[in-house]
C-alpha atoms as a PDB file:
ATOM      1  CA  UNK A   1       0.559  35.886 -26.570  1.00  0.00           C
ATOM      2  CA  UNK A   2      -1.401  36.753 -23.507  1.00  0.00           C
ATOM      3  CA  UNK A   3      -3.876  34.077 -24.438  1.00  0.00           C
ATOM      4  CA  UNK A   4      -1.702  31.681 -24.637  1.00  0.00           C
ATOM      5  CA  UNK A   5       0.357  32.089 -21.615  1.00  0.00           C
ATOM      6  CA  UNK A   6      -3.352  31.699 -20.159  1.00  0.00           C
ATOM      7  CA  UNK A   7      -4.310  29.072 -21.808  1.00  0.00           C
ATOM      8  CA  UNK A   8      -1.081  26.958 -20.349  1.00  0.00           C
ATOM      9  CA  UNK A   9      -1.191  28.224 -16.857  1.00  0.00           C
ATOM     10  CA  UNK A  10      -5.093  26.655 -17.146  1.00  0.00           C
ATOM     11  CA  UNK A  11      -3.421  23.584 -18.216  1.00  0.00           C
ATOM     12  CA  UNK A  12      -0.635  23.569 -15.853  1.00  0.00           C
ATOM     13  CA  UNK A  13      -3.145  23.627 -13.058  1.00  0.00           C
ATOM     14  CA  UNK A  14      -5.447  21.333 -14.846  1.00  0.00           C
ATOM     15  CA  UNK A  15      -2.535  18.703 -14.840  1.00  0.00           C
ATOM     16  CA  UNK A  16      -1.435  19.370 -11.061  1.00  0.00           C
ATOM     17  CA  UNK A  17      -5.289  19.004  -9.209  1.00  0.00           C
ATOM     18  CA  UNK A  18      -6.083  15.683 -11.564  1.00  0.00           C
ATOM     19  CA  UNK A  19      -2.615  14.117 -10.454  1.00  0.00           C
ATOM     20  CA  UNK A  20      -3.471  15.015  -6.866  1.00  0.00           C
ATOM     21  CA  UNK A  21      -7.134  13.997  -7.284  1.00  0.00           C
ATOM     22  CA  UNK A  22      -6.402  11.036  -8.252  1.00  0.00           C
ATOM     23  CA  UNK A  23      -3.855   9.577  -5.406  1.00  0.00           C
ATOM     24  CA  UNK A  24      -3.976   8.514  -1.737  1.00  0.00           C
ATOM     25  CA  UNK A  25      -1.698   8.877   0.713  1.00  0.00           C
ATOM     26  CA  UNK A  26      -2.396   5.810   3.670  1.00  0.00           C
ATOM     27  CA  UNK A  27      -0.815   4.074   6.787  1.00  0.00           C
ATOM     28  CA  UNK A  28      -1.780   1.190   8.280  1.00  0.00           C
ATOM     29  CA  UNK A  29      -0.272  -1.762  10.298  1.00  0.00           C
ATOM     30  CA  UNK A  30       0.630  -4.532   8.648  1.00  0.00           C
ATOM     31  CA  UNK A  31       1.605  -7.772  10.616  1.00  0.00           C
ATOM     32  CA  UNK A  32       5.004  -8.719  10.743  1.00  0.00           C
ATOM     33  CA  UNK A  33       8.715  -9.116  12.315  1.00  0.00           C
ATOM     34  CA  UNK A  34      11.703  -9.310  10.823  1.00  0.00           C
ATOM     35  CA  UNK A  35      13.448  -7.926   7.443  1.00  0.00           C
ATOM     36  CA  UNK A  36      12.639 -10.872   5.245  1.00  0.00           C
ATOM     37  CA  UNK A  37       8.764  -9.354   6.017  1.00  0.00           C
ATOM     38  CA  UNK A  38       9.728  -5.761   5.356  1.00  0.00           C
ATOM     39  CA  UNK A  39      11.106  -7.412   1.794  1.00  0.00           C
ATOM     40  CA  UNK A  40       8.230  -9.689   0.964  1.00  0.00           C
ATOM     41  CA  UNK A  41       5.783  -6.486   1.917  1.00  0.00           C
ATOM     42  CA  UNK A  42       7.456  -4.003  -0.340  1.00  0.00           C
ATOM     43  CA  UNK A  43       7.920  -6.467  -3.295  1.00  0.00           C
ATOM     44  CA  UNK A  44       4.198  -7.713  -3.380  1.00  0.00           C
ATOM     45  CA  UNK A  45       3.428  -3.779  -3.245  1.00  0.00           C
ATOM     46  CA  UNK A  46       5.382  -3.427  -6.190  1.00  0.00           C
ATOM     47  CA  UNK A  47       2.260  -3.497  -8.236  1.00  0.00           C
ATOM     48  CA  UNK A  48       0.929  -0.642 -11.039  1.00  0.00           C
ATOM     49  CA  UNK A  49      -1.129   1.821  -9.113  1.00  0.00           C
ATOM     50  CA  UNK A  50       1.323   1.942  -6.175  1.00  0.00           C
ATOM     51  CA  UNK A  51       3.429   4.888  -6.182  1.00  0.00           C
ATOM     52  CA  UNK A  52       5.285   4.350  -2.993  1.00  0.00           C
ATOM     53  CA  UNK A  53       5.260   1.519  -0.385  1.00  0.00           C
ATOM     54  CA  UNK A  54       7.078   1.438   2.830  1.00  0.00           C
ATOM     55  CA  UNK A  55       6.800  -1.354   5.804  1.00  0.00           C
ATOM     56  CA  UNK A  56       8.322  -0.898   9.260  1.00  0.00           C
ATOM     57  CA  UNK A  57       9.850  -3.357  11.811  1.00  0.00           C
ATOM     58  CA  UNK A  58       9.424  -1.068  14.333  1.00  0.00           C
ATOM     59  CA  UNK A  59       5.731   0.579  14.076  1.00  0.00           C
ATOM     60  CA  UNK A  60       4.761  -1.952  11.742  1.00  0.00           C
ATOM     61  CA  UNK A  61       3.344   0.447   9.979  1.00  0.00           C
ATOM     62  CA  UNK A  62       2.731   0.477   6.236  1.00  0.00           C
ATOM     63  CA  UNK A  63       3.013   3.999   4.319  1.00  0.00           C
ATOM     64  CA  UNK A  64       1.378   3.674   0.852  1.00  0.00           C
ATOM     65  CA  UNK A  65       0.715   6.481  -1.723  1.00  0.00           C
ATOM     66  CA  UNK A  66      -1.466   5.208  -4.410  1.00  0.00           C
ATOM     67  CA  UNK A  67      -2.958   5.566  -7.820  1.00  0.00           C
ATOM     68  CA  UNK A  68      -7.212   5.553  -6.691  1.00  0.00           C
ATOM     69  CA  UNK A  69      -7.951   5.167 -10.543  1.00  0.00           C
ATOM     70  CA  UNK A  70      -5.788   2.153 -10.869  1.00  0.00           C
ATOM     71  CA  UNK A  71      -5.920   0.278  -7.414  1.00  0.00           C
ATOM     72  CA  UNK A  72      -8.312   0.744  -4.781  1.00  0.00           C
ATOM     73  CA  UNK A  73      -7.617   0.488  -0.865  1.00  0.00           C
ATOM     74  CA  UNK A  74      -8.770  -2.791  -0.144  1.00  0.00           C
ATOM     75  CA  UNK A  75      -6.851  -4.516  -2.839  1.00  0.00           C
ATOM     76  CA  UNK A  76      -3.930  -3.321  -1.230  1.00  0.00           C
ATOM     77  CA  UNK A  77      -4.826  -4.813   1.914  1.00  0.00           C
ATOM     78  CA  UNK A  78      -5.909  -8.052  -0.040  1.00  0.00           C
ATOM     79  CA  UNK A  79      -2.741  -8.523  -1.974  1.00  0.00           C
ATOM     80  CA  UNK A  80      -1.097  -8.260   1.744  1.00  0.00           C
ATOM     81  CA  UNK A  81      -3.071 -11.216   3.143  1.00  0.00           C
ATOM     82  CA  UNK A  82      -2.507 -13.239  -0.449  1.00  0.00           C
ATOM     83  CA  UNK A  83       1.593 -13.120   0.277  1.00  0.00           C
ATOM     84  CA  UNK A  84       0.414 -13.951   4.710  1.00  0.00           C
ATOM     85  CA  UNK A  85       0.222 -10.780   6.165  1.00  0.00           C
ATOM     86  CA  UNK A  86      -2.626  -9.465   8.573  1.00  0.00           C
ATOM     87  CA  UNK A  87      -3.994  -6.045   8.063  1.00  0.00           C
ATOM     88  CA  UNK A  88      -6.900  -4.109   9.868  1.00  0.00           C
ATOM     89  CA  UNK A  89      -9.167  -4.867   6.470  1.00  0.00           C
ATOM     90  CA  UNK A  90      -7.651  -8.903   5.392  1.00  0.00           C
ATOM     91  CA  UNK A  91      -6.640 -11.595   7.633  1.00  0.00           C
ATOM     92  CA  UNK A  92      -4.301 -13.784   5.469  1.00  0.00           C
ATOM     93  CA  UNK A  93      -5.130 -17.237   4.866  1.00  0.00           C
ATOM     94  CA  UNK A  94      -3.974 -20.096   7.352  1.00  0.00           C
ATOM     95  CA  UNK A  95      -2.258 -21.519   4.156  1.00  0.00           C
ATOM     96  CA  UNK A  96      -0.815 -18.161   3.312  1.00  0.00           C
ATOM     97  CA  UNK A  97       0.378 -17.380   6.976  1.00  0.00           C
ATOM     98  CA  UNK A  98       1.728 -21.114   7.207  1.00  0.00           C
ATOM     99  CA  UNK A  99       4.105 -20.615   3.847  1.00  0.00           C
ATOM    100  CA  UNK A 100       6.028 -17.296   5.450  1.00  0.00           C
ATOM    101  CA  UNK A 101       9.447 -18.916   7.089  1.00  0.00           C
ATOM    102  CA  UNK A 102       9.303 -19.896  10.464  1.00  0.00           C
ATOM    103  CA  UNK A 103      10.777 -16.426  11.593  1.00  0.00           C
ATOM    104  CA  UNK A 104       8.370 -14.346   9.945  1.00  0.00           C
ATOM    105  CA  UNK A 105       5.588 -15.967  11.805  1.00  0.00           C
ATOM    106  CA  UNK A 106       4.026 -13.236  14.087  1.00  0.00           C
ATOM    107  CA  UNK A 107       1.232 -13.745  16.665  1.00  0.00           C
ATOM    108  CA  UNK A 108      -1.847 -13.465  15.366  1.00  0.00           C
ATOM    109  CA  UNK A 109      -5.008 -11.867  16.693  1.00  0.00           C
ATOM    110  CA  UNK A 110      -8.332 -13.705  16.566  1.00  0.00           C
ATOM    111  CA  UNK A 111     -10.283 -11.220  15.065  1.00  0.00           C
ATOM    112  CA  UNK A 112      -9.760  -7.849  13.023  1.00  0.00           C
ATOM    113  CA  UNK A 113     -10.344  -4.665  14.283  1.00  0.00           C
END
């Protein structure tokens, strides 16, 4: 009995470091204005290997917990730009930025950071 109670207290903890070994936690701004953004945003994150997404208005700040086995960092960023959204990593396309409606459309910098 000993040896078993062991054996799944191994596994218990075997389970809880590979879950947390294998997700991110990330913020990052996101370019953007209005509610219709924070929607678009949080949909196109909607995506397996995202656990969590969250856009601001305010801080424009994007909050993303993610799967690292399933989605990687950059894709994140990339599937941003694909919907018109600017982030530190992917400027969006001039076609992509050009499709948001007219009040989503945000200034936009010349060059990432």
């Amino acid at each position: 009995m000993n040896k078993q109670k062991s054996f799944l207290l191994f596994l218990l903890f075997f389970y809880v470091f590979s879950f947390n070994a294998q997700t991110k936690k990330t913020s990052f701004l996101v370019s953007g204005k209005c509610g219709m953004c924070k929607d678009r945003i949080e949909n196109a994150l909607d995506v397996k290997g995202v656990i969590f997404a969250s856009w601001s208005e305010t801080t424009l700040l994007c909050d993303v917990t993610f799967k690292t086995n399933k989605i990687t960092e950059k894709e994140i960023h990339e599937l941003l730009a694909f919907i018109g959204h600017d982030t530190p990593l992917c400027r969006a396309s001039d076609e992509a930025y050009d499709k948001l409606h007219p009040c989503c459309h945000y200034e936009r910098k010349d060059t990432l950071k």
